[in-house]
Protein backbone atom coordinates (compact mmCIF):
# COMPACT_ATOMS: atom_id res chain seq x y z
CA UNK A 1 6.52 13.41 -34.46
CA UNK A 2 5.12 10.33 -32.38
CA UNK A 3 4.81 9.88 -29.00
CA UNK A 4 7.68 7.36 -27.23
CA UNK A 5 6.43 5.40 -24.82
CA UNK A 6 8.63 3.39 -22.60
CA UNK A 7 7.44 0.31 -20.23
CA UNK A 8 6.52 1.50 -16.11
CA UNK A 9 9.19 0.98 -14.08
CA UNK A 10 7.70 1.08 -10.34
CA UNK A 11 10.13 3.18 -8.29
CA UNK A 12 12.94 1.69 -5.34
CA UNK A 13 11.93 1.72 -2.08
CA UNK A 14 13.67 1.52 0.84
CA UNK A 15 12.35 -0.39 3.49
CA UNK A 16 13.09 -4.01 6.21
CA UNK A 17 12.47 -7.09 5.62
CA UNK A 18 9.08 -7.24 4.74
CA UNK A 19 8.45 -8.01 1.17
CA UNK A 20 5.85 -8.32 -1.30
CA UNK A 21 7.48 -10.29 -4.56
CA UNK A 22 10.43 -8.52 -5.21
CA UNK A 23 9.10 -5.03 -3.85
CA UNK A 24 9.91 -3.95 -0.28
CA UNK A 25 7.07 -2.57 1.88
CA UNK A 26 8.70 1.30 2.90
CA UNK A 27 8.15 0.30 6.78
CA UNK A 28 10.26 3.74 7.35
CA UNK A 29 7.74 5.99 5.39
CA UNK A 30 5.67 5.60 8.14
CA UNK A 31 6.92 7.79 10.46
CA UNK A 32 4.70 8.18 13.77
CA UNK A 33 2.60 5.30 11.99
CA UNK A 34 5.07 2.53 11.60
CA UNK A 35 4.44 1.51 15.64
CA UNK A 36 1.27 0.95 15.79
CA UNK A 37 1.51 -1.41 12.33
CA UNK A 38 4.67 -3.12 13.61
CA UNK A 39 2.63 -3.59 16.67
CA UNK A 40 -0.63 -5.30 14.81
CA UNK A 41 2.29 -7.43 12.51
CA UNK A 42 3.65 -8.66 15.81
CA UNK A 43 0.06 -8.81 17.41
CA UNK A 44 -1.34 -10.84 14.71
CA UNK A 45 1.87 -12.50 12.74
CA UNK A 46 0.43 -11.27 9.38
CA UNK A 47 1.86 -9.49 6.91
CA UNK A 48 2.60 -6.41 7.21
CA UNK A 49 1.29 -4.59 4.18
CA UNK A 50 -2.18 -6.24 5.13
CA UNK A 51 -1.68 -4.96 8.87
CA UNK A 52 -1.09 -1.21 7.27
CA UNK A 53 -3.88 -1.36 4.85
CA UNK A 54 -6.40 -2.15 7.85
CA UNK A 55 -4.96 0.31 10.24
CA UNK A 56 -5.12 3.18 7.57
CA UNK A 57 -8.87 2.09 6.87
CA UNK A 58 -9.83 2.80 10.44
CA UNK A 59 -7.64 6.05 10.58
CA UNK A 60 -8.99 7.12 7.54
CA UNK A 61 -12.99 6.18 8.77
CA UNK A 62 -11.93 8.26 11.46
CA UNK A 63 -10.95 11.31 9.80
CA UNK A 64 -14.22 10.95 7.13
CA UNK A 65 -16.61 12.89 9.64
CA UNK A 66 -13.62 15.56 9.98
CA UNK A 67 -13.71 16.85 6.75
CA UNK A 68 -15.66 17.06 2.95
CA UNK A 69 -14.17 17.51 -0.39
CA UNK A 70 -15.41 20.32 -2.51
CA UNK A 71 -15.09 20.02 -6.25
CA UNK A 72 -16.92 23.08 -8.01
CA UNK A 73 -20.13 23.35 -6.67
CA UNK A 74 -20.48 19.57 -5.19
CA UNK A 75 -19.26 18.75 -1.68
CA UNK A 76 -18.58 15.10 -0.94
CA UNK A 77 -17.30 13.45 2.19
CA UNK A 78 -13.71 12.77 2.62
CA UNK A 79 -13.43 8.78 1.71
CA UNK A 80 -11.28 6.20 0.21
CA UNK A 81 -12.67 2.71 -0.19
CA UNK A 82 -9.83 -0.25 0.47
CA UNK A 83 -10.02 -3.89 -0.73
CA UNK A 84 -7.73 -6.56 0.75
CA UNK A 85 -6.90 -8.86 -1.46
CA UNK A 86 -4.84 -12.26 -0.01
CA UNK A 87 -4.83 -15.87 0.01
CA UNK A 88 -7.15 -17.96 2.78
CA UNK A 89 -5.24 -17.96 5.71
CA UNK A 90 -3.15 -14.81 5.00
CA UNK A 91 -4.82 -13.11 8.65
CA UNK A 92 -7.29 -10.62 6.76
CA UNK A 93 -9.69 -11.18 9.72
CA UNK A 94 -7.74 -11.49 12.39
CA UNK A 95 -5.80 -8.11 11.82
CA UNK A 96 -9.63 -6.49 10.59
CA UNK A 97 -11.01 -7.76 13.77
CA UNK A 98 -8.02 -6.50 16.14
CA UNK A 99 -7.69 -3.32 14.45
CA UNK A 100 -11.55 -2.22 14.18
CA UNK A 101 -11.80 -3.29 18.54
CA UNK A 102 -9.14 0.25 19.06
């Protein structure tokens, strides 16, 4: 009467030719989204999982004065905190700096 545990499989996606190690970034998730990514990838020839990670960090900033969270009694603003972790040279800035001028 034990638990079975079995090792995390991450699940398939479905995506282009952008890759992260052997997982595919789900460029076609994006719906109404995936242009203006594409469009900073092209812009700033990074990669493309940085370029969505700063674009969603403005769009969500945005959205933070549009809404609060209420949990029980407490009401919180809407927020999610992002880190970008890449090598020097990977574009972090360049895309941060583009994407934070729209």
């Amino acid at each position: 009467t034990g638990i079975a545990f079995t090792e995390y499989q991450p699940p398939t996606l479905v995506a282009e030719e952008h890759s992260v190690g052997k997982l595919l970034f789900p460029l076609d998730a994006l719906g109404n989204f995936r242009e203006p990514v594409q469009g900073l990838h092209e812009e700033c020839q990074a990669a493309v999982e940085i370029c969505f990670a700063s674009a969603f960090m403005v769009l969500n900033h945005a959205a933070q004065a549009l809404a609060n969270v209420k949990v029980e009694k407490r009401v919180s603003p809407l927020s999610c905190f992002f880190i970008t972790v890449a090598e020097p040279g990977e574009r972090k800035t360049t895309v941060e700096s583009v994407t934070l001028q729209i």
